[in-house]
C-alpha atoms as a PDB file:
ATOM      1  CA  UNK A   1      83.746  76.793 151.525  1.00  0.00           C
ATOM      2  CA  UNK A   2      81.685  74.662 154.296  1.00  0.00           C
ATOM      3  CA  UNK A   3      84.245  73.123 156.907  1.00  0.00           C
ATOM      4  CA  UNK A   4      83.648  69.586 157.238  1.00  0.00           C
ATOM      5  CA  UNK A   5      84.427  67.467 160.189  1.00  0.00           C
ATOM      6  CA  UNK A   6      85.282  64.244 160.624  1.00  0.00           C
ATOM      7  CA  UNK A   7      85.315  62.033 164.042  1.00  0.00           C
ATOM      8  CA  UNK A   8      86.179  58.467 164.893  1.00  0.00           C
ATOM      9  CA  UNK A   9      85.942  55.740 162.611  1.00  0.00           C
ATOM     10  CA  UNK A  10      84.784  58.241 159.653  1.00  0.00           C
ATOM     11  CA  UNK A  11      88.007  60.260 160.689  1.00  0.00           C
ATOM     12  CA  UNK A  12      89.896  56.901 159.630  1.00  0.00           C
ATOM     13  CA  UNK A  13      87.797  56.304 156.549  1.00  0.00           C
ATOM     14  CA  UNK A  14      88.683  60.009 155.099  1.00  0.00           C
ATOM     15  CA  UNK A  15      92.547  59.852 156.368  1.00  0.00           C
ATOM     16  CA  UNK A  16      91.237  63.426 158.071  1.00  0.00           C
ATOM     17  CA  UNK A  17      89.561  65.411 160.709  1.00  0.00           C
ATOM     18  CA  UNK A  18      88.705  68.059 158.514  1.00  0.00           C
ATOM     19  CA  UNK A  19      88.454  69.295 154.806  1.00  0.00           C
ATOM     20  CA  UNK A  20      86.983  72.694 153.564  1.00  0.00           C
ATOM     21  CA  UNK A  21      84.468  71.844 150.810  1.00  0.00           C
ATOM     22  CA  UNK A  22      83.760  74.227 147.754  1.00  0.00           C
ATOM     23  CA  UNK A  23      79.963  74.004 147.407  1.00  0.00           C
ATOM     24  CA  UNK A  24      78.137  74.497 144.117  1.00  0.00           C
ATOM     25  CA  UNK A  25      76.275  77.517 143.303  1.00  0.00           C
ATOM     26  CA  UNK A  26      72.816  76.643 144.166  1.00  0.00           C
ATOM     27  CA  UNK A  27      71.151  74.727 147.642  1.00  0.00           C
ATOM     28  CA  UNK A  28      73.767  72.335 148.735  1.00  0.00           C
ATOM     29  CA  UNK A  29      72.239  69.446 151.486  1.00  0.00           C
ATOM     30  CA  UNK A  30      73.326  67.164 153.237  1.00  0.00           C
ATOM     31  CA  UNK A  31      72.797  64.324 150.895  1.00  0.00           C
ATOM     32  CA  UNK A  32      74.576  66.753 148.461  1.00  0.00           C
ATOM     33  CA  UNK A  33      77.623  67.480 150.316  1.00  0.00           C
ATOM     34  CA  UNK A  34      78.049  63.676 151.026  1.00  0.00           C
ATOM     35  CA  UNK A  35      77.870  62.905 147.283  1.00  0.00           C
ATOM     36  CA  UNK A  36      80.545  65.836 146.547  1.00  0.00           C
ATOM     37  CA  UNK A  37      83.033  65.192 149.254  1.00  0.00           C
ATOM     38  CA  UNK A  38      83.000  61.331 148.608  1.00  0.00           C
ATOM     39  CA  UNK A  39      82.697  61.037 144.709  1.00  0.00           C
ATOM     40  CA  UNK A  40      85.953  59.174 144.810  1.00  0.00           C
ATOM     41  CA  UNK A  41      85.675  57.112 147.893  1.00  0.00           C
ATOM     42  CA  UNK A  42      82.744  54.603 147.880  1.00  0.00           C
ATOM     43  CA  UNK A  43      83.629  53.299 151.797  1.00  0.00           C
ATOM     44  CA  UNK A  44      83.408  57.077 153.237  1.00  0.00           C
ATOM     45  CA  UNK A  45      80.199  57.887 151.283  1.00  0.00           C
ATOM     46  CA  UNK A  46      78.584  54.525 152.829  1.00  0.00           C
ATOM     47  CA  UNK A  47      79.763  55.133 155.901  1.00  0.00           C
ATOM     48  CA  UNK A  48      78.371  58.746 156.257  1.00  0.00           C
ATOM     49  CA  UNK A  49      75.333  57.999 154.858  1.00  0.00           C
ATOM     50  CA  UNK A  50      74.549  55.246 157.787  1.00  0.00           C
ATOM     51  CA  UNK A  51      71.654  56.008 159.766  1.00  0.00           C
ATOM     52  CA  UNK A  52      73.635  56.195 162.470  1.00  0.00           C
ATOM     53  CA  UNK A  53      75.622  58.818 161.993  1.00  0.00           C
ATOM     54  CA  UNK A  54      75.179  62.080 163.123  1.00  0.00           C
ATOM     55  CA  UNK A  55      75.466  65.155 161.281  1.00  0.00           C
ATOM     56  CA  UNK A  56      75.788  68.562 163.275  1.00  0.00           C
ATOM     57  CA  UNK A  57      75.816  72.125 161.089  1.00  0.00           C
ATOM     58  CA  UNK A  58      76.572  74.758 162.866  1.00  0.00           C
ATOM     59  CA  UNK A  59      76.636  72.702 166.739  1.00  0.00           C
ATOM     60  CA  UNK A  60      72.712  72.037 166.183  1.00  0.00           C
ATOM     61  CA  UNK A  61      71.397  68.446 164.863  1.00  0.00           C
ATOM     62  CA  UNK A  62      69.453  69.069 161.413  1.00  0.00           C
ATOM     63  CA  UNK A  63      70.017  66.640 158.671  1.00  0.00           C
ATOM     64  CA  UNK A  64      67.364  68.529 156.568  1.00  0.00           C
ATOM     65  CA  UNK A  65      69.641  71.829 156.416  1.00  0.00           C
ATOM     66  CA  UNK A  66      70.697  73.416 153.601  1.00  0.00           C
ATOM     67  CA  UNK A  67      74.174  74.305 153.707  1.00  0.00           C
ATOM     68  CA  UNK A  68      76.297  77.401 152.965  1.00  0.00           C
ATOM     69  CA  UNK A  69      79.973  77.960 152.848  1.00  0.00           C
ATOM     70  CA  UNK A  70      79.727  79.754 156.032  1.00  0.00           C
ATOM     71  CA  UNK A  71      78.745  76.238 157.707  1.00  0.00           C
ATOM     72  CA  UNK A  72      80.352  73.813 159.582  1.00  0.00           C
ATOM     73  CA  UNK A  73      79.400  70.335 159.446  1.00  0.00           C
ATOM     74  CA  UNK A  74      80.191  67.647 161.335  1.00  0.00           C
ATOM     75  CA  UNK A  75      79.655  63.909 160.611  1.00  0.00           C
ATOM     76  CA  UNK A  76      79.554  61.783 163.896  1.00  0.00           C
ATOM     77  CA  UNK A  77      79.791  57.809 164.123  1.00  0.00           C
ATOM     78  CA  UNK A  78      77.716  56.232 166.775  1.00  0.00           C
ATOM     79  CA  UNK A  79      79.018  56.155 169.841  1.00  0.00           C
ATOM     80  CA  UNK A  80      78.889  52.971 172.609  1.00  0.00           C
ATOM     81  CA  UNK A  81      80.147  52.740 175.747  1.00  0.00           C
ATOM     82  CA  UNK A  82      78.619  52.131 179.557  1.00  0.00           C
END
């Protein structure tokens, strides 16, 4: 299972910081793992598919990645400040 996690505002949207997500046999990406872990929550699966957000597997930026259940992703909200 790929550990998902969640920060900010998305962290409110999925009433978690993190979820372990059984991936389907097969190439699992990004795109795909959004679909999975939101397939009952419309508002999450907008909200991480803004171009904004940031997704991090493995502590390195790649949103073209294909992930395994050894993986750890993490879904980022932009972030604002000065």
């Amino acid at each position: 299972m790929a550990r998902v996690l969640f920060f900010g505002k998305l962290a409110s949207l999925a009433g978690r910081q993190e979820l372990q997500a059984p991936l389907p046999p097969g190439e699992t990406t990004v795109a795909g793992l959004i679909d999975l872990i939101t397939k009952d929550d419309a508002e999450l699966g907008a909200a991480l598919k803004e171009a904004s957000v940031r997704v991090i597997i493995n502590e390195q930026m790649d949103d073209n990645a294909v992930i395994t259940d050894d993986d750890e992703v993490a879904f980022l909200p932009p972030v604002s400040g000065g």
